[in-house]
Protein backbone atom coordinates (compact mmCIF):
# COMPACT_ATOMS: atom_id res chain seq x y z
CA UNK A 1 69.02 102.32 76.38
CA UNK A 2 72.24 102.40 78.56
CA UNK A 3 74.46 105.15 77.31
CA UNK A 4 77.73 103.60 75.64
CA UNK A 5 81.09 106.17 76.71
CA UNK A 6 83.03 107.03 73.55
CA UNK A 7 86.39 105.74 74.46
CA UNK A 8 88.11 102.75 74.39
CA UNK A 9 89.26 99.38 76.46
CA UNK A 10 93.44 99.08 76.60
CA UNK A 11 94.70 95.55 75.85
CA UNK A 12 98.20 94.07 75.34
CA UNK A 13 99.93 91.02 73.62
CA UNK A 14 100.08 88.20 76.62
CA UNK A 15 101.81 84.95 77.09
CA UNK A 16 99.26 82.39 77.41
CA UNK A 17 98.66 78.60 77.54
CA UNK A 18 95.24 76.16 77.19
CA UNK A 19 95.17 73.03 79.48
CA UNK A 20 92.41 70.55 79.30
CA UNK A 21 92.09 69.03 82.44
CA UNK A 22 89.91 66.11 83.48
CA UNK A 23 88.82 63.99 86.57
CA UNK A 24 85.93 61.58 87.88
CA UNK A 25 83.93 63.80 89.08
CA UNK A 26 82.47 67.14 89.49
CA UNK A 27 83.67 67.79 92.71
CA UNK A 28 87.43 66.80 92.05
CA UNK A 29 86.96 68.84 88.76
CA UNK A 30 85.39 72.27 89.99
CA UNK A 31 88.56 71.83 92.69
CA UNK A 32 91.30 72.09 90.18
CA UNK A 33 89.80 74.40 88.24
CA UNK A 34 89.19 76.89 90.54
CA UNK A 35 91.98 76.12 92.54
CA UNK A 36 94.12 76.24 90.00
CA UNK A 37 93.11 79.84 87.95
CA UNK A 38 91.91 80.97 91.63
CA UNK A 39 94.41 83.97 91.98
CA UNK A 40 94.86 86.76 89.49
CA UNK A 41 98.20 88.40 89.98
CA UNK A 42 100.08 89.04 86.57
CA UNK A 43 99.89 92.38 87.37
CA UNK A 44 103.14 92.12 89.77
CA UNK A 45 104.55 89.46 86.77
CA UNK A 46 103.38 86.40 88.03
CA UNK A 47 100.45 84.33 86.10
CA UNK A 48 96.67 84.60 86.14
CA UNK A 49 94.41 82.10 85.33
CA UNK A 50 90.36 81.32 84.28
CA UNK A 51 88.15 78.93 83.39
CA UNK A 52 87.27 79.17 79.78
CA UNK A 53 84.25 76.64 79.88
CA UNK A 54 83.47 72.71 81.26
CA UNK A 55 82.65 69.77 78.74
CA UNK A 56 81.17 66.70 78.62
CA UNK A 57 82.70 63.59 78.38
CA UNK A 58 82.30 63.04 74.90
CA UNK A 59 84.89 66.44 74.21
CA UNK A 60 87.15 65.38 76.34
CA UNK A 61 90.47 62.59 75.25
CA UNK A 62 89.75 60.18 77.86
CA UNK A 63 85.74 60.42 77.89
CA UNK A 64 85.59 62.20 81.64
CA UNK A 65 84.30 65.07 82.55
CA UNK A 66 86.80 68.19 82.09
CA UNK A 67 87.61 71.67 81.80
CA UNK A 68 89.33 74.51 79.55
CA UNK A 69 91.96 76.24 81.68
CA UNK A 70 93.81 79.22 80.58
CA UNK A 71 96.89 80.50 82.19
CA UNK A 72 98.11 84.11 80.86
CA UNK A 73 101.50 85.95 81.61
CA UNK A 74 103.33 89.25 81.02
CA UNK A 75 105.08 89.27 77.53
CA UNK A 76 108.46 91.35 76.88
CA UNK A 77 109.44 91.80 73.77
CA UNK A 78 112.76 93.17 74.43
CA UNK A 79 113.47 89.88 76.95
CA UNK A 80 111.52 86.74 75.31
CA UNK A 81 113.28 84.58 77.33
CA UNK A 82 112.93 85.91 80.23
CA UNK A 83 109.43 86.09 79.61
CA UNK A 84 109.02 82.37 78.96
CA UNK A 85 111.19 81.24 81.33
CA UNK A 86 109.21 83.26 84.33
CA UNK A 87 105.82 82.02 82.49
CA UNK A 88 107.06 78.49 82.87
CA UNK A 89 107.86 78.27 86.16
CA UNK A 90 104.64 80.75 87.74
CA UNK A 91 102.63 77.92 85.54
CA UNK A 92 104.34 75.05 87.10
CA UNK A 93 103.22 76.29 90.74
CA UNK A 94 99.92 76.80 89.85
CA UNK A 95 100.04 72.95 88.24
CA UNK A 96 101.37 71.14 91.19
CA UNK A 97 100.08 72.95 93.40
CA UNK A 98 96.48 73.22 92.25
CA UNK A 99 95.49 70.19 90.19
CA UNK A 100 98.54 67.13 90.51
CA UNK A 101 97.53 67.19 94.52
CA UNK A 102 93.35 66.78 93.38
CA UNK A 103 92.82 63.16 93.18
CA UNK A 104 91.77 61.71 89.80
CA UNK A 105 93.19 64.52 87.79
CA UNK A 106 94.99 64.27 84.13
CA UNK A 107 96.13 67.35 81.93
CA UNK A 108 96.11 67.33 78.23
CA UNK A 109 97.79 69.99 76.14
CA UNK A 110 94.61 72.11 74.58
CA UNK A 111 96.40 74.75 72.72
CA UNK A 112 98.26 74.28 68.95
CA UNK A 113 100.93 76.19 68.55
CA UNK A 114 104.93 75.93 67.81
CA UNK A 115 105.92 76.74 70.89
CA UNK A 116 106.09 74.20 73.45
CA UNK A 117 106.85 73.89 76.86
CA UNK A 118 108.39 71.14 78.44
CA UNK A 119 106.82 69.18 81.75
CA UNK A 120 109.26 67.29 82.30
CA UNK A 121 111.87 69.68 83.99
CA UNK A 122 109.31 71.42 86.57
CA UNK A 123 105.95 68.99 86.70
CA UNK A 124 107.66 65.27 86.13
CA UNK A 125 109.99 65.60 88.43
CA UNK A 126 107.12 65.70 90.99
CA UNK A 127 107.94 61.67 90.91
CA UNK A 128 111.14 61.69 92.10
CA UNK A 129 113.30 60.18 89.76
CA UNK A 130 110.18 57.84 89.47
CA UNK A 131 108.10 59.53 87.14
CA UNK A 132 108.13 57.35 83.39
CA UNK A 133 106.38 58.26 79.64
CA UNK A 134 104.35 56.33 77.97
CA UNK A 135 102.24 56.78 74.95
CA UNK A 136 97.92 57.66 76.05
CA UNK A 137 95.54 57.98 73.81
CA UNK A 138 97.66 58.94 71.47
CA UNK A 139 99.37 61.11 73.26
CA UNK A 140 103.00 61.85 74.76
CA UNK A 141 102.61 61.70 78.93
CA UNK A 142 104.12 61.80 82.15
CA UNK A 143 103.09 59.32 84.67
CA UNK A 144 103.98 60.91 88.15
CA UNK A 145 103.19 58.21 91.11
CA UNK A 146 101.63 59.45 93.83
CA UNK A 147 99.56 58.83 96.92
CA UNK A 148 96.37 58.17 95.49
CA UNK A 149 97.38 56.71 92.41
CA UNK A 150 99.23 58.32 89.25
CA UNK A 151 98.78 61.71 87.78
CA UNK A 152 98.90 62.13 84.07
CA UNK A 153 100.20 65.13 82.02
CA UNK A 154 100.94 65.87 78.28
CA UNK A 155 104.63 66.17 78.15
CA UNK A 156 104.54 69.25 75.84
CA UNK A 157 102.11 72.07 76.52
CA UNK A 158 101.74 74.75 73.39
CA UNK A 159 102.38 78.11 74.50
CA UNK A 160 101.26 81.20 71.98
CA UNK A 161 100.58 84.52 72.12
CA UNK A 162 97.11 86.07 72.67
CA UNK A 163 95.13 89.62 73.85
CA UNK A 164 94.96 90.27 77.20
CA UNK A 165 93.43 93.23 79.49
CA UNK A 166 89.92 93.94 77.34
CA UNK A 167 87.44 95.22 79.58
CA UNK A 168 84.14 96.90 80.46
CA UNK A 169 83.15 99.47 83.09
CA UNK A 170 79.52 99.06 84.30
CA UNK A 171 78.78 102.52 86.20
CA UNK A 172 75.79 101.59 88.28
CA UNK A 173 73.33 102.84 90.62
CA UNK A 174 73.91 100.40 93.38
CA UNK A 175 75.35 97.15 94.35
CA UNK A 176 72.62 95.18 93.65
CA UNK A 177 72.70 96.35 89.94
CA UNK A 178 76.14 95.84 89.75
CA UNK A 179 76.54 92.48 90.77
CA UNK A 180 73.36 91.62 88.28
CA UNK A 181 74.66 93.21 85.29
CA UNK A 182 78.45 91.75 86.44
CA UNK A 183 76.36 87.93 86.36
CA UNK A 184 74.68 88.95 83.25
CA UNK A 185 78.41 90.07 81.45
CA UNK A 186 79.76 86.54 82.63
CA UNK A 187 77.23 84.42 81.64
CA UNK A 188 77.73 86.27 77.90
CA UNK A 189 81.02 86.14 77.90
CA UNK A 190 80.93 82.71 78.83
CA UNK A 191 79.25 81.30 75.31
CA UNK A 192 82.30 82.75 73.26
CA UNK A 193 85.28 80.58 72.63
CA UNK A 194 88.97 80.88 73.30
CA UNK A 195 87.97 83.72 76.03
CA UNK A 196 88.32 83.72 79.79
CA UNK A 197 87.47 86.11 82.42
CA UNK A 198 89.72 86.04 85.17
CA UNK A 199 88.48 88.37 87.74
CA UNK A 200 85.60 87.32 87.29
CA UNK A 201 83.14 90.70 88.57
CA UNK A 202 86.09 92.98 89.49
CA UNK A 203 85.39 95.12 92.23
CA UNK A 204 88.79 97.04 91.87
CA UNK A 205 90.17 99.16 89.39
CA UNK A 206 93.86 100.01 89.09
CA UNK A 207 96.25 102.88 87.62
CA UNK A 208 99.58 102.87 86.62
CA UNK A 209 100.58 105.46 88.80
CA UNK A 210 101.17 104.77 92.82
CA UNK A 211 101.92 106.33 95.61
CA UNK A 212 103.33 103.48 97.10
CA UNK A 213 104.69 101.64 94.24
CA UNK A 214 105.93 98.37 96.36
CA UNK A 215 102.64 97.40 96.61
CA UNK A 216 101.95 97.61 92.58
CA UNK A 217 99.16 98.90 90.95
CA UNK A 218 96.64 100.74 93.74
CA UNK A 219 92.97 101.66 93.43
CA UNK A 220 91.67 103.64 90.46
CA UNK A 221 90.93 106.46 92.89
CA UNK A 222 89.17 109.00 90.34
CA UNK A 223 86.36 106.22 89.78
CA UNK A 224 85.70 105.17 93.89
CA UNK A 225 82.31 106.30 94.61
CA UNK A 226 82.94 106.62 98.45
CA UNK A 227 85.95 109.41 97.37
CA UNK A 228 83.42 111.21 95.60
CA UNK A 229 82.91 113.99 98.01
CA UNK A 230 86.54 113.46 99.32
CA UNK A 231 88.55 114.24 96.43
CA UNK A 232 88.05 117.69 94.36
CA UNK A 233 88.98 115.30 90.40
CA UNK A 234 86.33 112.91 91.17
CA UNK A 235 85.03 111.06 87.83
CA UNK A 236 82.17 109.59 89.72
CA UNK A 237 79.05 110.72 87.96
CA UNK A 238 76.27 111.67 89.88
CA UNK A 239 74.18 109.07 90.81
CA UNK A 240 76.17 105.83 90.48
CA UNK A 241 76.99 104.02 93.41
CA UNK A 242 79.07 100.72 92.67
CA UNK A 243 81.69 100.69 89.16
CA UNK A 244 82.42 97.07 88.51
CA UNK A 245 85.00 96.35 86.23
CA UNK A 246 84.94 92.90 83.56
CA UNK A 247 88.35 91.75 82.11
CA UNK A 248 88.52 89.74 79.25
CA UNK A 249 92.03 88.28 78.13
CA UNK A 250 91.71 86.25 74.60
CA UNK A 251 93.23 83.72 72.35
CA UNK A 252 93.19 86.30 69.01
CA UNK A 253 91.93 90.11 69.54
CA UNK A 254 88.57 89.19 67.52
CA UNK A 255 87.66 86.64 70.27
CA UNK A 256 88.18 89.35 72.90
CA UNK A 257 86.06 92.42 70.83
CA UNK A 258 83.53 89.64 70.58
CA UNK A 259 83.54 88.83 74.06
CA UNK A 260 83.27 92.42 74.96
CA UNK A 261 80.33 92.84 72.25
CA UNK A 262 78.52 89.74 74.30
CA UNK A 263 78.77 91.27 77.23
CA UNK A 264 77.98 95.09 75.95
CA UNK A 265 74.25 93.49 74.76
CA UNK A 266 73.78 91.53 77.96
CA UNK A 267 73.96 94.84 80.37
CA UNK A 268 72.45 97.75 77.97
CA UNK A 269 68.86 97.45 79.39
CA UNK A 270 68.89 96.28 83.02
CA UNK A 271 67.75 98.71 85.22
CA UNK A 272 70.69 100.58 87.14
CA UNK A 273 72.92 100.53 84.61
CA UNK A 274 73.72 104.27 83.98
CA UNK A 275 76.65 103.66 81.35
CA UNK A 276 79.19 101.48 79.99
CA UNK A 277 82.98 102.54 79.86
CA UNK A 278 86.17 101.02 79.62
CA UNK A 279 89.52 101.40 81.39
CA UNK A 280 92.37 102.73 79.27
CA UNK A 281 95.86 104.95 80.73
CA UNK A 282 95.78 106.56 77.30
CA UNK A 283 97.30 104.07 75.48
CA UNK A 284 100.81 103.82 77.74
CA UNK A 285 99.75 100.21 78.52
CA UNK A 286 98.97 98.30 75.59
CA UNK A 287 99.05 98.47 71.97
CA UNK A 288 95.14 97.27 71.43
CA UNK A 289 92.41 100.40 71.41
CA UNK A 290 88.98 98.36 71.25
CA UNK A 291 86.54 101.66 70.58
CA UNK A 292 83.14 100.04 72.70
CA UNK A 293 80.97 102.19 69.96
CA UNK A 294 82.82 100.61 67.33
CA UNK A 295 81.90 96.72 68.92
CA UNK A 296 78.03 97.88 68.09
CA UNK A 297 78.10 99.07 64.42
């Protein structure tokens, strides 16, 4: 059995919202989607994105096909405002920009909380003064006209907060391992609820120190197997080849540990994998410690 590291994953509280989006087809569907949680980059404050799963058309409000979307953001407690207000507007681009322009698309609020945001101001305005409300399926939306017909959205979107940065290390012998046991952590992950991955099989791992600290976080340079030989504080073991890195960001910190715990049995017995770590700075980051031997008692 793969060798489990004694240490722990770093995670911390995250702004984060749950969009249910549907369209005709699979094509027009799979666009948004992706599109839409295609670029990871809350790391220099902005908003990330994944898919959380598809459905069917009997789970959906207006019996298409559709998707769970979740959109996650940096949380500061000593500027809440701030926080939501930046949130807001990163989560607006990534709405008009990567679902209102797919044709056939609609967006229903998927997440309870007391916290809403408000579409009107930074979505409905897409209309141009034109944009109305009307009651849908028992719901409060914004028709926006457009082009190719009207786009739909729920007026108010729940915003909460939820776990983000869990994540595994899969120290490998080679590529080809890697990206197996990477496909076999996904496809685990994928059967929890209220969990998202999005990085999907991570082929970089940061730090929170830089030398060049305009860029933002830089390569995890301790755990590059090509510096190795270069560097004299290497943490490459001997023998592994290719360190992917999976990052799970969560509704509630169970549905993260869970996620993790998923993934943890997926990857123990392929071939290649020499051990299973986690990325933590110590615990400057975040205030979550999830202990990867604790996930398997």
């Amino acid at each position: 059995m793969t060798k489990i590291d004694d240490t722990f994953a770093e995670a911390f509280d995250g702004l984060f919202t749950r969009l249910l989006v549907t369209a005709r087809d699979g094509k027009r569907l799979r666009r948004a989607a992706y599109g839409s949680t295609a670029l990871p980059s809350v790391v220099i404050g902005r908003v990330e994105g994944g898919v959380e799963r598809f459905l069917n058309r009997d789970e959906t409000p207006d019996g298409r096909i559709g998707a769970l979307l979740q959109f996650w953001g940096l949380h500061n407690p000593l500027r809440v405002k701030e926080s939501l207000d930046l949130f807001y507007r990163e989560l607006s681009y990534r709405i008009r920009q990567g679902i209102l322009v797919v044709p056939s698309t609609t967006v229903f609020n998927a997440l309870e909380s007391d916290e809403k945001l408000d579409m009107m101001l930074r979505v409905g305005h897409c209309g141009d003064g034109y944009e109305s409300e009307e009651d849908y399926l028992g719901r409060r939306m914004i028709r926006i006209p457009l082009m190719m017909g009207d786009f739909l959205i729920e007026r108010h979107v729940g915003v909460g907060m939820g776990v983000a940065g869990g994540n595994l290390w899969l120290l490998c012998r080679n590529e080809h391992a890697a990206l197996r046991a990477g496909g076999k952590a996904i496809a685990a992950i994928s059967t929890v609820q209220g969990v998202v991955t999005p990085f999907d099989i991570c082929s970089a791992g940061s730090k929170p120190e830089t030398r060049f600290p305009e860029v933002g976080p830089t390569t995890n340079h301790y755990y590059c197997p090509t510096l190795r030989k270069r560097i004299p504080d290497s943490r490459v073991p001997e023998g592994v080849n290719s360190i992917p890195e999976i990052v799970v960001n969560g509704a509630t910190l169970e549905a993260v540990k869970s996620a993790m715990r998923a993934a943890i049995h997926a990857v123990e017995d392929i071939p290649g994998v020499v051990r299973i770590s986690a990325g933590n700075y110590g615990g400057r980051l975040g205030g979550h410690r999830i202990y990867l031997r604790e996930l398997l008692t």
